[in-house]
N, C-alpha and C. Protein backbone atom coordinates (compact mmCIF):
# COMPACT_ATOMS: atom_id res chain seq x y z
N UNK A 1 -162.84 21.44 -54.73
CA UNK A 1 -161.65 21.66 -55.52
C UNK A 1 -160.70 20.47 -55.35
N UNK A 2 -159.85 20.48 -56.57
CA UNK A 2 -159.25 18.92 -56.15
C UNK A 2 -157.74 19.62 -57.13
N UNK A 3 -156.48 19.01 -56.27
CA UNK A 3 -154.89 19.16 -56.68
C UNK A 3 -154.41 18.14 -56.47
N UNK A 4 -153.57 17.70 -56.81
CA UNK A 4 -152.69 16.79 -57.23
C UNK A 4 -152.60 16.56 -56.05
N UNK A 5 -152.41 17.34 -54.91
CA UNK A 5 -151.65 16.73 -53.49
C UNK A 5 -153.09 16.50 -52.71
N UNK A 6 -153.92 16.77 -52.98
CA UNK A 6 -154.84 16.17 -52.28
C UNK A 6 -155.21 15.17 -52.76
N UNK A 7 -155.22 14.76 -54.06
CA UNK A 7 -155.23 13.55 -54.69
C UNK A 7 -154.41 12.40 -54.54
N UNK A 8 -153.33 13.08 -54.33
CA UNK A 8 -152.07 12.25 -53.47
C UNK A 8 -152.39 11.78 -51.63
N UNK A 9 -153.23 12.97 -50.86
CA UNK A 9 -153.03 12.88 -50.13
C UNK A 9 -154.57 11.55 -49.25
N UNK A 10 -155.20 11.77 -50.53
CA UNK A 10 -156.44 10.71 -50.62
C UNK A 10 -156.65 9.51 -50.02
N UNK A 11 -155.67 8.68 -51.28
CA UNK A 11 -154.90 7.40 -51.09
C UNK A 11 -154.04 7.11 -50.61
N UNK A 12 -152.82 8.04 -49.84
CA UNK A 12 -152.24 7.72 -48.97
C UNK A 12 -152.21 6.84 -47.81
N UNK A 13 -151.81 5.75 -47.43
CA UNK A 13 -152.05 5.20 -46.23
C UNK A 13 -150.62 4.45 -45.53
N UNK A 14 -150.78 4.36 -44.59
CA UNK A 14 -149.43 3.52 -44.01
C UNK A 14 -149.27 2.26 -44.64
N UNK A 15 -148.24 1.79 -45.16
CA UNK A 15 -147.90 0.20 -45.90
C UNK A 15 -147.05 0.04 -44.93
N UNK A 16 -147.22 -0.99 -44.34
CA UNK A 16 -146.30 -2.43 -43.56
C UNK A 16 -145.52 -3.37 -44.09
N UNK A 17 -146.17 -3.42 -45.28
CA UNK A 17 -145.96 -5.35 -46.14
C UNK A 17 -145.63 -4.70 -47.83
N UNK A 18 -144.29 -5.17 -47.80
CA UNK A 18 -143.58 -4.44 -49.14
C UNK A 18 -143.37 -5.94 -50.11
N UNK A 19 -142.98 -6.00 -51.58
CA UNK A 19 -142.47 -6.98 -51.95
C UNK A 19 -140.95 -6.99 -52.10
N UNK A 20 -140.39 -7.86 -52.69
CA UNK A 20 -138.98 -7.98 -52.76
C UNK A 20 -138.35 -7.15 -53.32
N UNK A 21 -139.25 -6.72 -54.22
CA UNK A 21 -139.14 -5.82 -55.62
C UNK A 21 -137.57 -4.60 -55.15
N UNK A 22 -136.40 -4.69 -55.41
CA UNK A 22 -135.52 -3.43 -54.68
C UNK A 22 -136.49 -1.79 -55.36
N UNK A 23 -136.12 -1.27 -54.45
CA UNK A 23 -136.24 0.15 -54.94
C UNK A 23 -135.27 0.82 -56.09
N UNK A 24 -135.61 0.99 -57.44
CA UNK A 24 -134.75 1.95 -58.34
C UNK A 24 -133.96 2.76 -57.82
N UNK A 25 -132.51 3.25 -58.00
CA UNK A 25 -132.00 4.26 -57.21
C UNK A 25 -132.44 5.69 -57.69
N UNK A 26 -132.82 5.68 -59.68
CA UNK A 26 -133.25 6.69 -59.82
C UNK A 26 -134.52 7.31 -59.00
N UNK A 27 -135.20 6.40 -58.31
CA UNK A 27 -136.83 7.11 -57.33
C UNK A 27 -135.91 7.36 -55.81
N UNK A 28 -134.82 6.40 -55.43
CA UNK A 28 -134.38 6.99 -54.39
C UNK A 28 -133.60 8.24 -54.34
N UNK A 29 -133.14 8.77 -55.25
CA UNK A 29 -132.56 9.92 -55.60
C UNK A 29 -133.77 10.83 -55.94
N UNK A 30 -134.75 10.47 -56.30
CA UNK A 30 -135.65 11.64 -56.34
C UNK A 30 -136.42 12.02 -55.39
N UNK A 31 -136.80 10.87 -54.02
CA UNK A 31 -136.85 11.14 -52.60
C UNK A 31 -135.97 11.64 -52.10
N UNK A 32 -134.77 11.45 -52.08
CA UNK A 32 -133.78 12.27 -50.94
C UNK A 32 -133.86 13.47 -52.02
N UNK A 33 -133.90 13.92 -53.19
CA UNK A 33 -133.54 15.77 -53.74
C UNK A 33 -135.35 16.45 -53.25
N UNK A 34 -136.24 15.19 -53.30
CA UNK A 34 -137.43 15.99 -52.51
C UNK A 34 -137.06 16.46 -51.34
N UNK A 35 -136.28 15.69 -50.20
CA UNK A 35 -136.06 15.81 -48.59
C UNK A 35 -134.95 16.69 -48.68
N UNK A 36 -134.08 17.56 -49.50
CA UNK A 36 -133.04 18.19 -49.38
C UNK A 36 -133.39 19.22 -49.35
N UNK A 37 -135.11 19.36 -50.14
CA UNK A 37 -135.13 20.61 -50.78
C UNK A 37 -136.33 21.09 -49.51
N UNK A 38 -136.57 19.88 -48.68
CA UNK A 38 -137.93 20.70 -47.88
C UNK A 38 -137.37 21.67 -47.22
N UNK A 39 -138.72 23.10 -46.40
CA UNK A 39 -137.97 23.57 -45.58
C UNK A 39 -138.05 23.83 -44.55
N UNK A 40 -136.61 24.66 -43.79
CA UNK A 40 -136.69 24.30 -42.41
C UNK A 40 -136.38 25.90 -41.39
N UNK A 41 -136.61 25.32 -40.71
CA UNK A 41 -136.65 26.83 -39.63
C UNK A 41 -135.20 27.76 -39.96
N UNK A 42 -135.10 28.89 -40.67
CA UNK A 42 -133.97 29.82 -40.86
C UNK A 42 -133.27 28.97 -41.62
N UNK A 43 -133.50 28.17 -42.45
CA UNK A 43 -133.15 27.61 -43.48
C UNK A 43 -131.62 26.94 -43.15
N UNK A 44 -131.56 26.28 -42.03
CA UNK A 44 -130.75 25.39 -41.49
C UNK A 44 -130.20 23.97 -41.66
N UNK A 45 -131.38 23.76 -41.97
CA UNK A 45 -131.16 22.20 -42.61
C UNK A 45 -130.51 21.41 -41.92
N UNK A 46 -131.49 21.04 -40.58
CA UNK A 46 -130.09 20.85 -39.22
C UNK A 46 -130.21 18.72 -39.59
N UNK A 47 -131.30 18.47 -40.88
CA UNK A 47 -131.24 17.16 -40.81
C UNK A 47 -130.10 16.10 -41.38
N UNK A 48 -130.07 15.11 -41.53
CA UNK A 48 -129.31 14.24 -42.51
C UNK A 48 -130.04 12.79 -42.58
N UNK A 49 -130.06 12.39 -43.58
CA UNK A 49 -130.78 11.42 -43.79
C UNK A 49 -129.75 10.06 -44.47
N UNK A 50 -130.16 8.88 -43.35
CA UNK A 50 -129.44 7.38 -43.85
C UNK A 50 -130.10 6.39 -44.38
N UNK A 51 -129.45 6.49 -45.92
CA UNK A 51 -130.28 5.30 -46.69
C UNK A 51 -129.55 4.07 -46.32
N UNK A 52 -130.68 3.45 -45.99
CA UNK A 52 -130.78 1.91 -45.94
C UNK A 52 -131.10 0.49 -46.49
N UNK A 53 -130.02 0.43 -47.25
CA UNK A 53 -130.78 -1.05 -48.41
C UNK A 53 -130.05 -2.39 -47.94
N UNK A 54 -129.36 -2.59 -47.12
CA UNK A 54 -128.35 -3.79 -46.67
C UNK A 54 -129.69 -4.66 -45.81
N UNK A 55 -129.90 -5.51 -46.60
CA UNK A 55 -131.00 -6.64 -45.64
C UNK A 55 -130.58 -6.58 -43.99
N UNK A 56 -129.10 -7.10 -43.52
CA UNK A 56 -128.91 -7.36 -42.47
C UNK A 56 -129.06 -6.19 -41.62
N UNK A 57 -128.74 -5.26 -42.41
CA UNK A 57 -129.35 -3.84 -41.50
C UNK A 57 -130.73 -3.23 -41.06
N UNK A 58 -131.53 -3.45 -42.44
CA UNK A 58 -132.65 -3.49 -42.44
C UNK A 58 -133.46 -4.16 -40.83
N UNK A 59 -132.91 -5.90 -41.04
CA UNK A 59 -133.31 -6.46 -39.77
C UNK A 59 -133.13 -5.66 -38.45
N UNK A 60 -132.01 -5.27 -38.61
CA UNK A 60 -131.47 -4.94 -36.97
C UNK A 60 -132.29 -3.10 -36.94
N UNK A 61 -132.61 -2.73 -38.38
CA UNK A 61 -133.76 -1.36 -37.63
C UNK A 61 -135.39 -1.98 -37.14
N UNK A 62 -135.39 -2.90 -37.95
CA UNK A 62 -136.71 -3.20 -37.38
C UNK A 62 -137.23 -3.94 -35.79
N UNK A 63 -135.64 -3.81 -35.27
CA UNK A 63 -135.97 -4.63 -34.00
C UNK A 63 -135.42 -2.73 -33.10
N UNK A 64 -135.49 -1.57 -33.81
CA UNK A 64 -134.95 -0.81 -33.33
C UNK A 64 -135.49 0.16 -31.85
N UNK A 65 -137.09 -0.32 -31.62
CA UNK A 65 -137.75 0.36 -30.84
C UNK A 65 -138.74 -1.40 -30.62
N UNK A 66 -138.65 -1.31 -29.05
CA UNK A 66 -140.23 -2.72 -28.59
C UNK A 66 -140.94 -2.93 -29.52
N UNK A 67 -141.90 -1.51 -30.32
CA UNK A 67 -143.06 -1.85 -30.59
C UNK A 67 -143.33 -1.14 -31.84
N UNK A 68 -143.91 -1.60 -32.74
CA UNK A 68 -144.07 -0.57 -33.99
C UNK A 68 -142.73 -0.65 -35.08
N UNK A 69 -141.83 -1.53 -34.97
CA UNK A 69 -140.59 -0.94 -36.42
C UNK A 69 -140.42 -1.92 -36.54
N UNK A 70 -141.15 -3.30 -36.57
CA UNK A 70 -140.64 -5.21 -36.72
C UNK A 70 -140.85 -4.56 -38.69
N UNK A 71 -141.78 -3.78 -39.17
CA UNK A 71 -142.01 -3.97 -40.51
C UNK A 71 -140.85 -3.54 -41.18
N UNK A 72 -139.77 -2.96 -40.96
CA UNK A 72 -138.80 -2.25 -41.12
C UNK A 72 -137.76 -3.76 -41.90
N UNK A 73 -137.98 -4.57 -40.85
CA UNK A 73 -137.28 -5.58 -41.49
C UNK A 73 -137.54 -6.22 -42.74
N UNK A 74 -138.71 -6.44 -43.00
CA UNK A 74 -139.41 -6.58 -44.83
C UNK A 74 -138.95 -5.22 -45.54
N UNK A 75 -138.56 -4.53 -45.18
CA UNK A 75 -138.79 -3.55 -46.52
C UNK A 75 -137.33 -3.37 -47.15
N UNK A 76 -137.53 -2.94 -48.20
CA UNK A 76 -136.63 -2.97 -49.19
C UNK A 76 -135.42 -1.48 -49.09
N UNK A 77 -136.43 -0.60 -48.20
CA UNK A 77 -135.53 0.43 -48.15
C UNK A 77 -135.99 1.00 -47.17
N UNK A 78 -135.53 2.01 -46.49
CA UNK A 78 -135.64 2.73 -45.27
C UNK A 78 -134.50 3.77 -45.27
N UNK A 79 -135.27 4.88 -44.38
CA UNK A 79 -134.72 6.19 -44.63
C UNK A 79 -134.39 6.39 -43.12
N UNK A 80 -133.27 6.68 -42.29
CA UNK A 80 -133.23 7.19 -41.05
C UNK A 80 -133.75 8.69 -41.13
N UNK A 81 -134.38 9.50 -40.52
CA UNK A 81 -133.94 10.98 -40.40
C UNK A 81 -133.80 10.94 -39.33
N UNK A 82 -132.71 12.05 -39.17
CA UNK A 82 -132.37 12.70 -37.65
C UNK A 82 -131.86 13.78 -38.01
N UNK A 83 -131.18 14.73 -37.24
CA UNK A 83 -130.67 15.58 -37.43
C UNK A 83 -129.37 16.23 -35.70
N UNK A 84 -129.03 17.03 -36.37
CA UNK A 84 -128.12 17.95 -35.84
C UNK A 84 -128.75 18.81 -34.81
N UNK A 85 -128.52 18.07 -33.13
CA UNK A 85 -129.77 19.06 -32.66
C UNK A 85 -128.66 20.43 -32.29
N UNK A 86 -128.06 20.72 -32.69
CA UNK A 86 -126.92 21.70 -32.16
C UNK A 86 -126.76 23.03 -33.01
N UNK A 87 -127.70 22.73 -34.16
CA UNK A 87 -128.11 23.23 -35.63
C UNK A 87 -129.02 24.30 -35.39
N UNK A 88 -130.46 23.56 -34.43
CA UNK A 88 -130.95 24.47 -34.86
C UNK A 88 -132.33 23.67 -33.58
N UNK A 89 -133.39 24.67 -33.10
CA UNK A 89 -133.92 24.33 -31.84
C UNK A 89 -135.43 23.70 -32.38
N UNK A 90 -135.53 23.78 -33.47
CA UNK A 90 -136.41 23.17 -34.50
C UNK A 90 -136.44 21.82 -35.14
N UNK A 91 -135.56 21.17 -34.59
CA UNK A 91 -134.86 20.07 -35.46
C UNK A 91 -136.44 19.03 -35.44
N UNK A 92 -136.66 19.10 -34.84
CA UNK A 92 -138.17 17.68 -34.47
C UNK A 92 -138.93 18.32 -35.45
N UNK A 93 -139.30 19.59 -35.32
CA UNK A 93 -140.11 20.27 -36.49
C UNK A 93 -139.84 19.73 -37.80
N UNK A 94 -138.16 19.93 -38.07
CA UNK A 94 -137.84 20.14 -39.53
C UNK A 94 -137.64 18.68 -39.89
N UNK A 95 -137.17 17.89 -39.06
CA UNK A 95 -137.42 16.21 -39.55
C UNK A 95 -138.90 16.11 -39.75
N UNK A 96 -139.68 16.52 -39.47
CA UNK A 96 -141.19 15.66 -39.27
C UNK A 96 -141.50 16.11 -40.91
N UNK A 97 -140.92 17.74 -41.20
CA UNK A 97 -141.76 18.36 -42.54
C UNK A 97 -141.03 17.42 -43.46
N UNK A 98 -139.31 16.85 -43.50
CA UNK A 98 -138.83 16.15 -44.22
C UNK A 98 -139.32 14.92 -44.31
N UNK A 99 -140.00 14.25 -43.09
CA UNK A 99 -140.25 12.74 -43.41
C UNK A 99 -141.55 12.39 -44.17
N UNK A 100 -142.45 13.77 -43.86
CA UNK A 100 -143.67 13.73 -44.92
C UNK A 100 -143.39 13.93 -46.16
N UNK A 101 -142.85 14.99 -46.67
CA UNK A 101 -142.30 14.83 -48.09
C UNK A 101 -141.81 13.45 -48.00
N UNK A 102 -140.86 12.82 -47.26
CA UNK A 102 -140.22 11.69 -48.25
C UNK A 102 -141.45 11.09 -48.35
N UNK A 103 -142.46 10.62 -47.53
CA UNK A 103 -143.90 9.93 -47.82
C UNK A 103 -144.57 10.34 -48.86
N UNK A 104 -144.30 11.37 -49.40
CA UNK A 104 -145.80 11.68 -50.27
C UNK A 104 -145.00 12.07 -51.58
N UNK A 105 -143.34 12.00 -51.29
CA UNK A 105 -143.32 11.84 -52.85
C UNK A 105 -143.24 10.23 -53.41
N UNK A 106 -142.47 9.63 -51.85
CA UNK A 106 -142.64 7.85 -52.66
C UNK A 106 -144.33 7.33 -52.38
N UNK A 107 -145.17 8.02 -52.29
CA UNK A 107 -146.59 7.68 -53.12
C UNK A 107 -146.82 7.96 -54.25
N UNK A 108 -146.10 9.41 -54.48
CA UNK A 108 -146.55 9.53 -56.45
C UNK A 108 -145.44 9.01 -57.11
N UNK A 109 -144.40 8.01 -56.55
CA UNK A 109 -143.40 7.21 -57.16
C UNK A 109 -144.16 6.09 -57.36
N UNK A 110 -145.57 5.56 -56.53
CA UNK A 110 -146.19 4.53 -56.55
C UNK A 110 -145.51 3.76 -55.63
N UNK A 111 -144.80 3.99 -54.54
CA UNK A 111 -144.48 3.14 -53.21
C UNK A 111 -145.27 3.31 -51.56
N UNK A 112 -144.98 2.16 -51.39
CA UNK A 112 -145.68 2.37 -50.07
C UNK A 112 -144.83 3.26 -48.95
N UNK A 113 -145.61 3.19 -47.91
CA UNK A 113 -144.37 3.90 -46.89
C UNK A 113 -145.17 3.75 -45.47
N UNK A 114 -144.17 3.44 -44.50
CA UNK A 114 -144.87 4.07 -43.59
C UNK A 114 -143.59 4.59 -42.37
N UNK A 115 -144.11 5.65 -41.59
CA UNK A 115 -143.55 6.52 -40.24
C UNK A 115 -143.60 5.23 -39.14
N UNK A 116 -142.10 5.04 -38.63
CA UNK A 116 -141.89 4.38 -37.57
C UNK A 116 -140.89 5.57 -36.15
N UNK A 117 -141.68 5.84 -35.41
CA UNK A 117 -141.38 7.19 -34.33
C UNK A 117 -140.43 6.26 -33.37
N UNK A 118 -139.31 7.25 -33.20
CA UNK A 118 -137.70 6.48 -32.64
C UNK A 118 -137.66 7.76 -31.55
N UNK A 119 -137.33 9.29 -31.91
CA UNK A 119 -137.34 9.58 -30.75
C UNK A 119 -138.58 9.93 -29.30
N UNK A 120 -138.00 9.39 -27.82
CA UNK A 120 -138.30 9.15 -26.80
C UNK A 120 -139.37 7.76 -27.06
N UNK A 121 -138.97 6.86 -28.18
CA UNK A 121 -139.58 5.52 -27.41
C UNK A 121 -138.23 4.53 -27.35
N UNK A 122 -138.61 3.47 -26.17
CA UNK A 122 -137.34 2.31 -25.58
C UNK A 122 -137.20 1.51 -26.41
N UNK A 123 -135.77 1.14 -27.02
CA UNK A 123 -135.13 -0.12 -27.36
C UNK A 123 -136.03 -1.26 -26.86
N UNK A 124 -135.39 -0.56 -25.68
CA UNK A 124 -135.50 -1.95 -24.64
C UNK A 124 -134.96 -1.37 -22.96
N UNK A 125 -135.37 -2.15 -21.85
CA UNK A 125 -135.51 -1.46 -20.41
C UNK A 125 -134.23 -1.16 -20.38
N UNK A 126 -133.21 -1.46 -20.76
CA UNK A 126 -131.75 -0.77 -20.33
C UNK A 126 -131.43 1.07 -21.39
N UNK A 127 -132.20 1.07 -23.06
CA UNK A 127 -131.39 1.81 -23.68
C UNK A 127 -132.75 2.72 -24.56
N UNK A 128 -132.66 3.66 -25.41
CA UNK A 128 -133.32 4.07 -26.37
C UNK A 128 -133.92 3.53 -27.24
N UNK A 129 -134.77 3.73 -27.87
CA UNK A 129 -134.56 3.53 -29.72
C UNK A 129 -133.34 4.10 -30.08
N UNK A 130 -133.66 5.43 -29.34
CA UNK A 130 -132.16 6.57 -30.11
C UNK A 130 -130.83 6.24 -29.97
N UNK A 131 -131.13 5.91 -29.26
CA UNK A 131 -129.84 5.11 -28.17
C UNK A 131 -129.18 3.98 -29.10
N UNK A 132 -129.72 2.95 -29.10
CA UNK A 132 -130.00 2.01 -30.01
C UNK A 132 -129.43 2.23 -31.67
N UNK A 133 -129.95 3.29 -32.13
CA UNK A 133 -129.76 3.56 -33.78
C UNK A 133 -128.20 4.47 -33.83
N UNK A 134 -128.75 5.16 -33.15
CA UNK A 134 -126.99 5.88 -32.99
C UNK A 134 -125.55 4.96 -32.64
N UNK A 135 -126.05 4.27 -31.27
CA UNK A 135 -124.69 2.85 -32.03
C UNK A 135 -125.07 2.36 -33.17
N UNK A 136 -125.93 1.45 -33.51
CA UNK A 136 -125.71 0.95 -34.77
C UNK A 136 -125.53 1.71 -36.08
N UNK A 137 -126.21 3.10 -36.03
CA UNK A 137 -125.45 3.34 -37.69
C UNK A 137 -123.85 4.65 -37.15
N UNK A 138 -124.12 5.02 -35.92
CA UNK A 138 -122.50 5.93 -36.18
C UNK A 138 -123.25 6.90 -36.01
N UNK A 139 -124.31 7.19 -35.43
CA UNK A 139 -124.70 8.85 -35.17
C UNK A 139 -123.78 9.51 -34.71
N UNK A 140 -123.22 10.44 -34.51
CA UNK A 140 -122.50 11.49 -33.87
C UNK A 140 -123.52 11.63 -31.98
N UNK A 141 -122.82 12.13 -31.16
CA UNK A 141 -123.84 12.40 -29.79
C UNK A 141 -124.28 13.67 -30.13
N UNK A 142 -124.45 14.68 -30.84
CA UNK A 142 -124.69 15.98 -31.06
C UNK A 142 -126.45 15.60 -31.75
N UNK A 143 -126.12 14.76 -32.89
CA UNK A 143 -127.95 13.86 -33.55
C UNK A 143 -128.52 13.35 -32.52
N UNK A 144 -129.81 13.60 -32.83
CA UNK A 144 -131.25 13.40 -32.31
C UNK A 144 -131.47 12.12 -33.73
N UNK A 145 -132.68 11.11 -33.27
CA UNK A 145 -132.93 10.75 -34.77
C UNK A 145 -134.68 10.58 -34.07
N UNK A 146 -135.54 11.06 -34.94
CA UNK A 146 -136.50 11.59 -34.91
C UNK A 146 -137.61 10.07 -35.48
N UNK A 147 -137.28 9.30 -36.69
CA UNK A 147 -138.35 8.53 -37.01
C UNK A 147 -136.82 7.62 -38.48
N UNK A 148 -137.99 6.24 -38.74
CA UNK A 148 -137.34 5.75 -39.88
C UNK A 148 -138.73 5.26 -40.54
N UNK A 149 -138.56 5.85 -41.71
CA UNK A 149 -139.59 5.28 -43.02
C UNK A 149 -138.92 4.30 -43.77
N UNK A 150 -139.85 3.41 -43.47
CA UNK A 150 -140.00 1.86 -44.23
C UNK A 150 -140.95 2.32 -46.03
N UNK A 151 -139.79 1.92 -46.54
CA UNK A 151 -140.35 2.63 -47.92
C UNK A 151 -140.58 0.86 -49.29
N UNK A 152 -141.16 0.80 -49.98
CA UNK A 152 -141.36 -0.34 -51.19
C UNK A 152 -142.42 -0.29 -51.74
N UNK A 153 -142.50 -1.23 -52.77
CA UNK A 153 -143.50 -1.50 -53.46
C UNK A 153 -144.40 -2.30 -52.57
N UNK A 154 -145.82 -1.30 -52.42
CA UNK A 154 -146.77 -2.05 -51.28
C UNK A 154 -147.04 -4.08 -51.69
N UNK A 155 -146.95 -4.36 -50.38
CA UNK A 155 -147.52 -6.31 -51.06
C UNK A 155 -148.93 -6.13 -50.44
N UNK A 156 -149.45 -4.81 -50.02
CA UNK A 156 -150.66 -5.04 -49.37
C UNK A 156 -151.49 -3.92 -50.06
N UNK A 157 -152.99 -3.76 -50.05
CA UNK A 157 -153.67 -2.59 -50.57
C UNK A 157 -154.74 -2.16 -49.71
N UNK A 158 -155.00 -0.66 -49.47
CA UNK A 158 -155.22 -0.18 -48.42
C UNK A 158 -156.36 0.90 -49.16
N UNK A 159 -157.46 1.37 -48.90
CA UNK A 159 -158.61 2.25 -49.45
C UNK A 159 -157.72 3.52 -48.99
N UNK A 160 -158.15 5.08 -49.22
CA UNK A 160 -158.00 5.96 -48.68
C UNK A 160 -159.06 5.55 -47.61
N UNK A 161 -158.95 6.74 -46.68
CA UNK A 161 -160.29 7.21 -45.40
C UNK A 161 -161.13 8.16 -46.39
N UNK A 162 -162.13 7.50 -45.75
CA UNK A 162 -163.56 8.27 -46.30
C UNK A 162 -164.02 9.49 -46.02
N UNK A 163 -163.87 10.50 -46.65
CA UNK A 163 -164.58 12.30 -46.69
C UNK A 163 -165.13 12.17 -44.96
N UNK A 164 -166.36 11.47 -45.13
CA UNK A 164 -167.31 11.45 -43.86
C UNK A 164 -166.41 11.00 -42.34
N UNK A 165 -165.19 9.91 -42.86
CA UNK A 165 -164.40 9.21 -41.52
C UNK A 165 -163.55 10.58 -41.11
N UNK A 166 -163.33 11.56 -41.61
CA UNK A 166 -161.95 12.39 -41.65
C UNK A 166 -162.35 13.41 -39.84
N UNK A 167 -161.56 13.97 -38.96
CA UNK A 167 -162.04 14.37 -37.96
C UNK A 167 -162.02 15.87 -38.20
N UNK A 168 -163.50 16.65 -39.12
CA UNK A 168 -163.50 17.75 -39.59
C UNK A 168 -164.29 18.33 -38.25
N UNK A 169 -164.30 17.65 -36.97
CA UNK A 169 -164.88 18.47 -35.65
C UNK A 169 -164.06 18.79 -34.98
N UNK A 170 -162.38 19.07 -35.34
CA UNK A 170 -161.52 19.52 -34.90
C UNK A 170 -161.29 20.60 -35.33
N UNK A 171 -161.63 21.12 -36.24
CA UNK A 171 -161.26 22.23 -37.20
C UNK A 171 -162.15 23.06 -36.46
N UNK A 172 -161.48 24.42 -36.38
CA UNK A 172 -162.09 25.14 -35.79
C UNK A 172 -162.37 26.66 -36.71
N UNK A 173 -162.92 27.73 -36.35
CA UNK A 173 -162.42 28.93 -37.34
C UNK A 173 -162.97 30.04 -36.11
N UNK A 174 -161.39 30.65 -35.73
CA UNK A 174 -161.42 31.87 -35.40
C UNK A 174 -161.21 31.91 -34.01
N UNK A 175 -161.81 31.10 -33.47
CA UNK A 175 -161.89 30.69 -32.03
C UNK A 175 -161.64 29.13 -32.05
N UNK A 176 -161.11 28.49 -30.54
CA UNK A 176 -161.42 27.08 -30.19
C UNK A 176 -163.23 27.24 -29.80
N UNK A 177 -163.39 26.26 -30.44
CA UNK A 177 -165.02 25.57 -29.66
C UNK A 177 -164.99 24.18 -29.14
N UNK A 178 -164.87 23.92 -27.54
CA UNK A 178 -165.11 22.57 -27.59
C UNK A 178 -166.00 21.99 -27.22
């Protein structure tokens, strides 16, 4: 059987390498009313999400964690999520369901994307990532910030994973078998 979101979810792959190209605001407005509308534990909505299009900012998220967010600095747009951990005891949950929607609707926008994970990895040996992003954009101390998606028009092209590569020996039914 085949749906649209598995069709979506096919070709999906992490993009690193974006072009210059800015992002339309009409597709960024139709990512954040996707991420408004996901949902969340008792319907709390403990997240908030910071768009990011200022180059010089851009730079300074991609130096936001050691290892893994340098691509942040090429991209044309980027999404903070975090949320309100005071909201609600779910908050890691309900960012993670929001940051996939924002991924899989800017794939059927035709953009790349990829998940860069901020909370519990280091800045650097003195401070956070979290640590780190919360001075620079004005978090409140009450926010957690959970991940930032590096979002554009891919400069790179990537296959889906193959039926046979997928890890269907995890799947279990009824019982664990290991």
């Amino acid at each position: 059987m085949e749906t649209n979101l598995l069709k979506l979810l096919r070709k999906r792959r992490s993009i690193r390498k974006f072009t210059d190209q800015p992002v339309a605001s009409d597709m960024i407005d139709a990512i954040i009313e996707a991420a408004v509308r996901t949902p969340s534990s008792r319907g709390r909505n403990p997240w908030d999400f910071i768009i990011v299009t200022d180059h010089d900012l851009l730079k300074k998220l991609g130096k936001g964690k050691e290892h893994g967010s340098i691509f942040l600095a090429g991209a044309p747009l980027a999404i903070v999520v975090s949320a309100d951990a005071t909201k609600s005891d779910t908050c890691v949950e309900d960012c993670s369901i929001a940051a996939m929607v924002i991924q899989l609707t800017a794939e059927e926008l035709g953009l790349g994307s990829c998940w860069a994970q901020i909370r519990l990895r280091p800045h650097n040996a003195e401070c956070s990532a979290e640590e780190y992003l919360k001075d620079l954009l004005g978090l409140p101390a009450s926010h957690m910030v959970e991940c930032i998606i590096g979002l554009g028009y891919p400069a790179e092209e990537k296959s889906g994973h193959a039926l046979e590569d997928l890890p269907f020996d995890q799947v279990h039914r009824d019982r664990f078998k290991g």
